[in-house]
Protein backbone atom coordinates (compact mmCIF):
# COMPACT_ATOMS: atom_id res chain seq x y z
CA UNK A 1 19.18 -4.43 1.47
CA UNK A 2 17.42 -7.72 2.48
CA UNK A 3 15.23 -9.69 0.86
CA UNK A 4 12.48 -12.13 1.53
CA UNK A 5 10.09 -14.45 -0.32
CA UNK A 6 7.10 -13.08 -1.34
CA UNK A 7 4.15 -15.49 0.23
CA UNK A 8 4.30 -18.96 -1.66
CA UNK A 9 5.57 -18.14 -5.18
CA UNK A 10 9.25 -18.40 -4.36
CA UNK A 11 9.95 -14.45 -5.78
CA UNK A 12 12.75 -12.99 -3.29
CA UNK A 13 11.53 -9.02 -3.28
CA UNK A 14 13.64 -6.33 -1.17
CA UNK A 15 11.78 -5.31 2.39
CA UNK A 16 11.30 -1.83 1.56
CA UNK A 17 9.78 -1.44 -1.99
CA UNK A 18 9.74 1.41 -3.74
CA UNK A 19 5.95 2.96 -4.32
CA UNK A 20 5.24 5.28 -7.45
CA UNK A 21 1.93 7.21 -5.83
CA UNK A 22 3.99 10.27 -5.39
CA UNK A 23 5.80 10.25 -8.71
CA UNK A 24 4.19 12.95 -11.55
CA UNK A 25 2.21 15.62 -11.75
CA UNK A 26 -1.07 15.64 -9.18
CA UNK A 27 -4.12 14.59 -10.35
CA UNK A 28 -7.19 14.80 -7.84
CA UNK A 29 -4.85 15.58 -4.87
CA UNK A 30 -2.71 11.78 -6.03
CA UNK A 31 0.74 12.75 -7.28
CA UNK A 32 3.52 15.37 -6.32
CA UNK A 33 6.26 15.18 -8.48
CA UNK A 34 5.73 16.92 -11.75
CA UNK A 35 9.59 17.04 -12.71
CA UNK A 36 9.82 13.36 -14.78
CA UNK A 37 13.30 13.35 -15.38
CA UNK A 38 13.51 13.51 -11.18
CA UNK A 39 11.27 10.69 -10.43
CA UNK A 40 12.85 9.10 -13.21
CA UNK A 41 16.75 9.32 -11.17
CA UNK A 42 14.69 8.35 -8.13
CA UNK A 43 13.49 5.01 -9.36
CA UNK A 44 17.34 4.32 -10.47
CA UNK A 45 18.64 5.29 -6.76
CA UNK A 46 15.97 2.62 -5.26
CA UNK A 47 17.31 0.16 -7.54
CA UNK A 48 20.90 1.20 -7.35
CA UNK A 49 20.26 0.58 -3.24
CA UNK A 50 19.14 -2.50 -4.02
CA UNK A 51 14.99 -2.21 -3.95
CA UNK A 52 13.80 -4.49 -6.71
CA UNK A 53 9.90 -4.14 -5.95
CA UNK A 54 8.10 -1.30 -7.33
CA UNK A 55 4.58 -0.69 -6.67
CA UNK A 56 1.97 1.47 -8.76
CA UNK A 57 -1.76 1.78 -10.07
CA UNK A 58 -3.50 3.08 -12.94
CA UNK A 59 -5.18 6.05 -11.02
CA UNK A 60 -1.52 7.27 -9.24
CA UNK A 61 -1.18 10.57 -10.83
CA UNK A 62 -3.74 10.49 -13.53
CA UNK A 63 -1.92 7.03 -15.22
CA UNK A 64 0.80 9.61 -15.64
CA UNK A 65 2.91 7.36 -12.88
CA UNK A 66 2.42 4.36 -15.04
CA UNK A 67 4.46 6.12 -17.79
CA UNK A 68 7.33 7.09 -15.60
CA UNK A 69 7.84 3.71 -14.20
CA UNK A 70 7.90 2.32 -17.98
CA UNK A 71 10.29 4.87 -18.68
CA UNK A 72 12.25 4.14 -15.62
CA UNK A 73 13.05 0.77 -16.18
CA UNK A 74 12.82 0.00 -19.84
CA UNK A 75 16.82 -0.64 -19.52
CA UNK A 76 16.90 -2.55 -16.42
CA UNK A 77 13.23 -4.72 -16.25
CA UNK A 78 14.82 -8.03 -15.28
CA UNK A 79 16.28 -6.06 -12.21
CA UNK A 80 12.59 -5.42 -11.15
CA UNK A 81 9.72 -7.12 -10.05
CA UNK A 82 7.24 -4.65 -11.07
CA UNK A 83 3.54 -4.27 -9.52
CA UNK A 84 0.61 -2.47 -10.73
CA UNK A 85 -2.84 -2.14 -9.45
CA UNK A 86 -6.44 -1.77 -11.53
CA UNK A 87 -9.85 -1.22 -9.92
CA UNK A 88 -10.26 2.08 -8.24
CA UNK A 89 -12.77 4.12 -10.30
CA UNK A 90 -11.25 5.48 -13.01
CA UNK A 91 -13.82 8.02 -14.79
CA UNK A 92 -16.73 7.30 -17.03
CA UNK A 93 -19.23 4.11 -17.15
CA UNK A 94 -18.18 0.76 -16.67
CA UNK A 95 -14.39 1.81 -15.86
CA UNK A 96 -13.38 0.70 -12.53
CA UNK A 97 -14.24 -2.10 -10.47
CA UNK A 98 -13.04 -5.76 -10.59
CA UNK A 99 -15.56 -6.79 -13.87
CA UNK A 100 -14.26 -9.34 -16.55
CA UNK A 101 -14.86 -6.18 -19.18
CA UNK A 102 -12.88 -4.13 -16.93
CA UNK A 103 -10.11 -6.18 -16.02
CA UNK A 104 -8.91 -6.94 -19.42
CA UNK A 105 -9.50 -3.32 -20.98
CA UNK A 106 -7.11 -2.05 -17.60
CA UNK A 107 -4.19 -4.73 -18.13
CA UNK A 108 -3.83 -3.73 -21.40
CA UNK A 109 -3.86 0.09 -21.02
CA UNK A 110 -1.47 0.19 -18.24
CA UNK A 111 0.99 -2.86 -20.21
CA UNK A 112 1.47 0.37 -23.07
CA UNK A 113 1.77 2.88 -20.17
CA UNK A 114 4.27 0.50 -18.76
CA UNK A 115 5.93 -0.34 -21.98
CA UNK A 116 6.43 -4.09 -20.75
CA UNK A 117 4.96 -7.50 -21.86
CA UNK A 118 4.33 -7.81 -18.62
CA UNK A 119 3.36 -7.20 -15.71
CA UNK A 120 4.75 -9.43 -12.47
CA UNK A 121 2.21 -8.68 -10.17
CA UNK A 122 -1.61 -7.71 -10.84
CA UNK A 123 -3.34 -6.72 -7.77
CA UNK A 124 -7.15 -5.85 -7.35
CA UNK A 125 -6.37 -2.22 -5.73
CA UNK A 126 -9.72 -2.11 -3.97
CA UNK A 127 -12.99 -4.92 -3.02
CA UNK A 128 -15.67 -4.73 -5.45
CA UNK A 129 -18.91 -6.20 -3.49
CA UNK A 130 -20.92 -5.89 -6.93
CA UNK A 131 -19.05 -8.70 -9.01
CA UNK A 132 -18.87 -12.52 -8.19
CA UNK A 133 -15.44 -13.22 -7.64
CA UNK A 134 -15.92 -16.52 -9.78
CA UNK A 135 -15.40 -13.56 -12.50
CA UNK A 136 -12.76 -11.35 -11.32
CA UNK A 137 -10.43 -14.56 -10.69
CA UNK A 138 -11.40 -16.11 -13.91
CA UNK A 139 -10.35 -12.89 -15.59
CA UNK A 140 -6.77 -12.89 -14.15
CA UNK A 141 -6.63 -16.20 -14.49
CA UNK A 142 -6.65 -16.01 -18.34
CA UNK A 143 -3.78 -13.00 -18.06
CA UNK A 144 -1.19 -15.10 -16.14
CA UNK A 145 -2.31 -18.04 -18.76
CA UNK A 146 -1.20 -15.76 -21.56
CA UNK A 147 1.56 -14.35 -19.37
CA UNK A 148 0.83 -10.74 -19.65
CA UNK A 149 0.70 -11.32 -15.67
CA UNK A 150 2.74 -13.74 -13.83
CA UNK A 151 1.16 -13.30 -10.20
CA UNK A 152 -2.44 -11.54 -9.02
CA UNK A 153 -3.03 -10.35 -5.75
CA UNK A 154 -5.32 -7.71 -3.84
CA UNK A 155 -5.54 -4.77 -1.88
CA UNK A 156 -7.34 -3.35 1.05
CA UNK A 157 -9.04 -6.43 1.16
CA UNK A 158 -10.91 -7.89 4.93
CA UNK A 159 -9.53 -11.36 5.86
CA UNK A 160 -13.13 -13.12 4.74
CA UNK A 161 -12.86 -12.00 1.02
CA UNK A 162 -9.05 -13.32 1.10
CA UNK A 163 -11.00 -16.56 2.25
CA UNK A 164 -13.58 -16.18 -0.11
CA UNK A 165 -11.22 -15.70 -3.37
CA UNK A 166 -8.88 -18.39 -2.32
CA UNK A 167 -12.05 -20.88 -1.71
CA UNK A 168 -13.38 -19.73 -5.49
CA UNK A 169 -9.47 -20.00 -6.99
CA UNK A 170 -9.14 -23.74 -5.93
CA UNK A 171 -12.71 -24.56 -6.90
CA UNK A 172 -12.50 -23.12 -10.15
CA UNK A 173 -8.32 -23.87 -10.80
CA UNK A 174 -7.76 -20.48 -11.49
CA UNK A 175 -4.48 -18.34 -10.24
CA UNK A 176 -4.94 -17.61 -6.63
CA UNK A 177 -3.82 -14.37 -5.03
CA UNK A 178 -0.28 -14.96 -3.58
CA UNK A 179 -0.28 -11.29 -1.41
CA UNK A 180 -2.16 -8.55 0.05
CA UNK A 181 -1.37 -4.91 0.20
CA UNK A 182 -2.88 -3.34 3.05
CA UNK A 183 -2.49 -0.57 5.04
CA UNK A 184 0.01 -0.90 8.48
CA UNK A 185 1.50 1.60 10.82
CA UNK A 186 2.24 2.08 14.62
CA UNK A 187 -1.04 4.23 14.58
CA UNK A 188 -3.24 1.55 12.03
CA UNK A 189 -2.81 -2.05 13.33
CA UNK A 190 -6.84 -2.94 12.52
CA UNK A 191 -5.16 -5.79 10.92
CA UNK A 192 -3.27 -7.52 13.49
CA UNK A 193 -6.38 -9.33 14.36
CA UNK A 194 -7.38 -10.92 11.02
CA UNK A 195 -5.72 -10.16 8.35
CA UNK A 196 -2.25 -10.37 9.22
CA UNK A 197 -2.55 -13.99 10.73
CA UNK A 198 -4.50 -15.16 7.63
CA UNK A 199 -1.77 -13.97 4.95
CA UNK A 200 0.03 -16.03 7.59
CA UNK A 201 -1.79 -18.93 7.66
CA UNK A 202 -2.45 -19.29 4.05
CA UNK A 203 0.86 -18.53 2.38
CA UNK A 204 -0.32 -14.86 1.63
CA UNK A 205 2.96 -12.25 1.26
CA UNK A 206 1.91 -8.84 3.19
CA UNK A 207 2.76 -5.51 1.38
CA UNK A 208 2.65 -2.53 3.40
CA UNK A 209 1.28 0.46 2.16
CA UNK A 210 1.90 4.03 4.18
CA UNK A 211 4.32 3.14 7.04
CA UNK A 212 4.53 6.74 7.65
CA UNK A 213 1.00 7.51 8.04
CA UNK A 214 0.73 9.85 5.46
CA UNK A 215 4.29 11.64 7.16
CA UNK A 216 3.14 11.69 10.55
CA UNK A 217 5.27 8.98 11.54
CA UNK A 218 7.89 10.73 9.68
CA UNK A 219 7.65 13.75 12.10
CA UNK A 220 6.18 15.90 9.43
CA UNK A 221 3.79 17.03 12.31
CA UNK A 222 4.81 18.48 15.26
CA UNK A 223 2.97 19.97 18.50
CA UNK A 224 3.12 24.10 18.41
CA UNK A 225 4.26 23.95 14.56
CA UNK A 226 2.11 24.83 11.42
CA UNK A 227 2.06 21.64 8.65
CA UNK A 228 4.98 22.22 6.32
CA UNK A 229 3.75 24.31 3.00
CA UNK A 230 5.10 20.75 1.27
CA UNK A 231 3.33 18.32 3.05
CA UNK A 232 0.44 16.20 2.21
CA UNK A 233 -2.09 17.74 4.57
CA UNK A 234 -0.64 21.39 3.20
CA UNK A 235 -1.63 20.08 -0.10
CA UNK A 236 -5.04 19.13 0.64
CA UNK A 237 -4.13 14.70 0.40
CA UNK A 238 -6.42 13.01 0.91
CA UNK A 239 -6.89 11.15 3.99
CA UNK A 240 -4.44 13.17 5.97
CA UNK A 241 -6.02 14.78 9.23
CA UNK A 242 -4.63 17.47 10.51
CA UNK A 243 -6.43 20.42 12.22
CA UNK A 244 -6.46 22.80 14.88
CA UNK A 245 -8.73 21.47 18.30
CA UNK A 246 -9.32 17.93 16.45
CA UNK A 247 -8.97 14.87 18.97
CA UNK A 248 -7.43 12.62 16.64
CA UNK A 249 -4.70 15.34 15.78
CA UNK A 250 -3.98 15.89 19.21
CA UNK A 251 -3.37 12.45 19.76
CA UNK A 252 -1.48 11.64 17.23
CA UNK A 253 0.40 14.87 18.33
CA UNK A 254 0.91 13.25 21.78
CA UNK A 255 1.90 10.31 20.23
CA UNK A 256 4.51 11.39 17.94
CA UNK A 257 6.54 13.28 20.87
CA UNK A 258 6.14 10.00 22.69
CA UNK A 259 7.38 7.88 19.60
CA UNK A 260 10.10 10.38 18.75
CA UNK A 261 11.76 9.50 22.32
CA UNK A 262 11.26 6.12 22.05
CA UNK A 263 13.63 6.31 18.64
CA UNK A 264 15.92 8.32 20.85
CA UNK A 265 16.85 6.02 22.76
CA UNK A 266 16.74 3.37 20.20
CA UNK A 267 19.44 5.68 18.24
CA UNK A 268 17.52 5.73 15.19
CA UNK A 269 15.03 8.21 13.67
CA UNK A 270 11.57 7.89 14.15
CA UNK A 271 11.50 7.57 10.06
CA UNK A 272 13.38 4.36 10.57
CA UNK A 273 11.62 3.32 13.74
CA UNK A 274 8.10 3.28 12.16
CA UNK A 275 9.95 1.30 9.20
CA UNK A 276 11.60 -1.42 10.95
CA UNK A 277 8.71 -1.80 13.35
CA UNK A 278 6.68 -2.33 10.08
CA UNK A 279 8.79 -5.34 9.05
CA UNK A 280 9.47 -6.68 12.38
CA UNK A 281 5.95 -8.56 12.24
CA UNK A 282 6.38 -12.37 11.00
CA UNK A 283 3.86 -11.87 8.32
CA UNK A 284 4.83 -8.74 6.65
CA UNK A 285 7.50 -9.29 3.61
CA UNK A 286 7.76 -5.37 2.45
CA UNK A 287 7.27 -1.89 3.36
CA UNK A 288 6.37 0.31 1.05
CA UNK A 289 8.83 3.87 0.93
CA UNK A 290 6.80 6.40 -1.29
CA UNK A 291 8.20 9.49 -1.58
CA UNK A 292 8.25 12.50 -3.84
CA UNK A 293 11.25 13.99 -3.56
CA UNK A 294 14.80 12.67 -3.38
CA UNK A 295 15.15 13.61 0.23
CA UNK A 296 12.28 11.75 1.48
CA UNK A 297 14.02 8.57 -0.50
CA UNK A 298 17.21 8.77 1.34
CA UNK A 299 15.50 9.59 4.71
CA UNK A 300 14.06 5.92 4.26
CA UNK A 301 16.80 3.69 2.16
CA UNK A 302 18.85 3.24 5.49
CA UNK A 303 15.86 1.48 7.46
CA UNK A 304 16.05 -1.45 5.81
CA UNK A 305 19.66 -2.47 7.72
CA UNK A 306 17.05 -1.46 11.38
CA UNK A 307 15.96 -3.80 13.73
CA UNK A 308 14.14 -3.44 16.99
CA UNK A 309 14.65 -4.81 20.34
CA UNK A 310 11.89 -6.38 22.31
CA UNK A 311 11.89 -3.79 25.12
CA UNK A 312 11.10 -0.87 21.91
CA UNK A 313 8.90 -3.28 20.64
CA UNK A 314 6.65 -3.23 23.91
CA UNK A 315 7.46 0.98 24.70
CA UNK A 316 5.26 1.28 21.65
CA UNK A 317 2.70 -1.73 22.53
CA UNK A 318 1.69 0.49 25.29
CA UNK A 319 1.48 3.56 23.57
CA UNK A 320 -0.26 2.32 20.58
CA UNK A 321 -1.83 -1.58 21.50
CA UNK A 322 -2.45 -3.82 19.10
CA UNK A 323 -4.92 -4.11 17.07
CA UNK A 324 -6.10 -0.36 17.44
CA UNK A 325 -6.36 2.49 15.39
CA UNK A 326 -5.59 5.85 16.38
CA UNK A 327 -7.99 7.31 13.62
CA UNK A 328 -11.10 4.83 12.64
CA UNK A 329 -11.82 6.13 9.57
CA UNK A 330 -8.00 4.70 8.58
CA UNK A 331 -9.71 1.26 8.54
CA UNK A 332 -9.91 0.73 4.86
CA UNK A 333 -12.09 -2.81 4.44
CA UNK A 334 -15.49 -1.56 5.40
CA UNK A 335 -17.54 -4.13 4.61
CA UNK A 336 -20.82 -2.49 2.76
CA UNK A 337 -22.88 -5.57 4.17
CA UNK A 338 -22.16 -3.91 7.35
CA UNK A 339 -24.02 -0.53 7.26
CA UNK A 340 -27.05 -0.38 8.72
CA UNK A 341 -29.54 -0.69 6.00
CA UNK A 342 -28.32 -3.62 5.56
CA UNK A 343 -28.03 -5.33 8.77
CA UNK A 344 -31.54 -5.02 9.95
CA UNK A 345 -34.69 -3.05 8.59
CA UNK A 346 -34.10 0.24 8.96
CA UNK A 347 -33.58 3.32 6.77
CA UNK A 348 -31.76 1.76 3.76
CA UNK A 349 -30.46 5.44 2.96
CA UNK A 350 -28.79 5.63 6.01
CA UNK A 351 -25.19 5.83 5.50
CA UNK A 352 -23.88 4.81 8.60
């Protein structure tokens, strides 16, 4: 396994991390793995590999991944540099979102669900347009002061709110965020353009969530074949697109037959190859693996030890540029200022 620093905070964490949506029982189409004690041997084998980042949230299977984690690592928690998430709706009034009220009432819930006294990095899991950051950062602040957090960071968010919260951090003297979890594959790269280069700039470490794209860069999905009965499109996941006569499946289809020679000739599998292309960009410190069953664990481990020469490098430059998206609803930031109610006087219902 290697290792690299994680943005500016001098923390060495493992390239591929190991991500905990998968693990227990699904809730709202989140989750796979109902069998505890199995998720449970799977977090060991990441760490016996030598994975010391684990990633999670308070919404992955119903908080129920929360618990397994906790249970996980209650034995070995100075081996792990453990990362939850709060912010995603989670049911009921004023629950959710990136509020003072919130923020505090999440940290502690998912510090019992974790059974730690800490939590080494507290990420906002998704932009919340409706609260002044001045409050959200003032709130995590106070947790790393108490040191029920030791670093914050965010998720899914465009390169102008990274801006904005690191403007707001030093004007206040609050904790700044020290990383950024987005979403990067060979068939997402919306944030090559901005993003990327301003976790760059600014000291930011990059997370990676879904490599794979959802499995498809796995090979889950193959032209003239049926989605596996296991898969996430099979089980309804959301996000995943996969239908019959749909241009963006087709493509991808294309795509993945293309890709899947390219890692031919490369000698590795086109698991690996979306992996290691994942980390071979300069601002990207891990990859997220997150799978459900042991299989799909060991099918990723080895990519870590993968690196890609500059002639694979531009074979899939050409088949998938940069800074494109094979799907456009994969872009995750959508700015709400940007619909067009609210760019110029129109029909403020409209939802595009």
């Amino acid at each position: 396994m290697r290792y690299r620093q994680l943005g500016d905070t001098g923390v060495q964490v493992s390239v591929l991390s190991l991500g905990a949506m998968m693990l227990g029982a699904p809730a709202g189409g989140r989750g796979g793995n109902p069998d505890r004690d199995e998720c449970v041997r799977m977090i060991h084998a990441a760490l016996d590999a030598g994975v010391n980042l684990i990633d999670t949230a308070d919404v992955y299977s119903g908080t129920e991944s929360e618990v397994i984690v906790g249970e996980a690592i209650k034995t070995r928690r100075e081996e792990v540099i453990l990362a939850t998430k709060f912010g995603q709706p989670a049911g009921g009034r004023n629950t959710g979102g990136a509020s003072r009220s919130w923020v505090i009432r999440a940290v502690e819930a998912s510090l019992r669900r974790l059974n730690t006294d800490y939590i080494d990095l507290y990420q906002q899991h998704i932009p919340d347009y409706s609260v002044a950051p001045e409050e959200t950062l003032s709130a995590l602040d106070a947790l790393v002061r108490s040191g029920k957090v030791r670093m914050i960071g965010s998720s899914n968010f465009p390169a102008e709110m990274i801006l904005e919260y690191r403007h707001v951090a030093d004007r206040l003297g609050t904790a700044r965020i020290y990383c950024e979890q987005l979403p990067y594959n060979i068939f997402v790269r919306h944030a090559e353009p901005s993003v990327l280069p301003t976790c760059r700039r600014f000291g930011l470490g990059v997370i990676v969530w879904s490599p794979l794209n959802m499995g498809w860069l796995a090979g889950r999905y193959r032209r003239g074949a049926a989605a596996p009965d296991d898969s996430r499109a099979a089980r309804g996941f959301p996000g995943v697109r996969f239908a019959d006569n749909d241009p963006v499946t087709e493509r991808k289809l294309d795509l993945v037959e293309a890709l899947a020679e390219v890692a031919s000739d490369a000698g590795v599998s086109l698991n690996h190859l979306a992996h290691a292309w994942v980390l071979e960009h300069p601002a990207v410190t891990s990859a997220i693996i997150g799978p459900r069953i042991p299989e799909q664990l060991e099918a990723s481990l080895g990519a870590a030890d993968v690196t890609l020469s500059t002639d694979v490098l531009d074979r899939i430059d050409k088949l998938c540029p940069p800074g494109s998206d094979i799907n456009a609803s994969d872009t995750q930031a959508f700015n709400p200022h940007m619909r067009r109610g609210a760019r110029r006087r129109s029909d403020p219902t409209d939802p595009s």
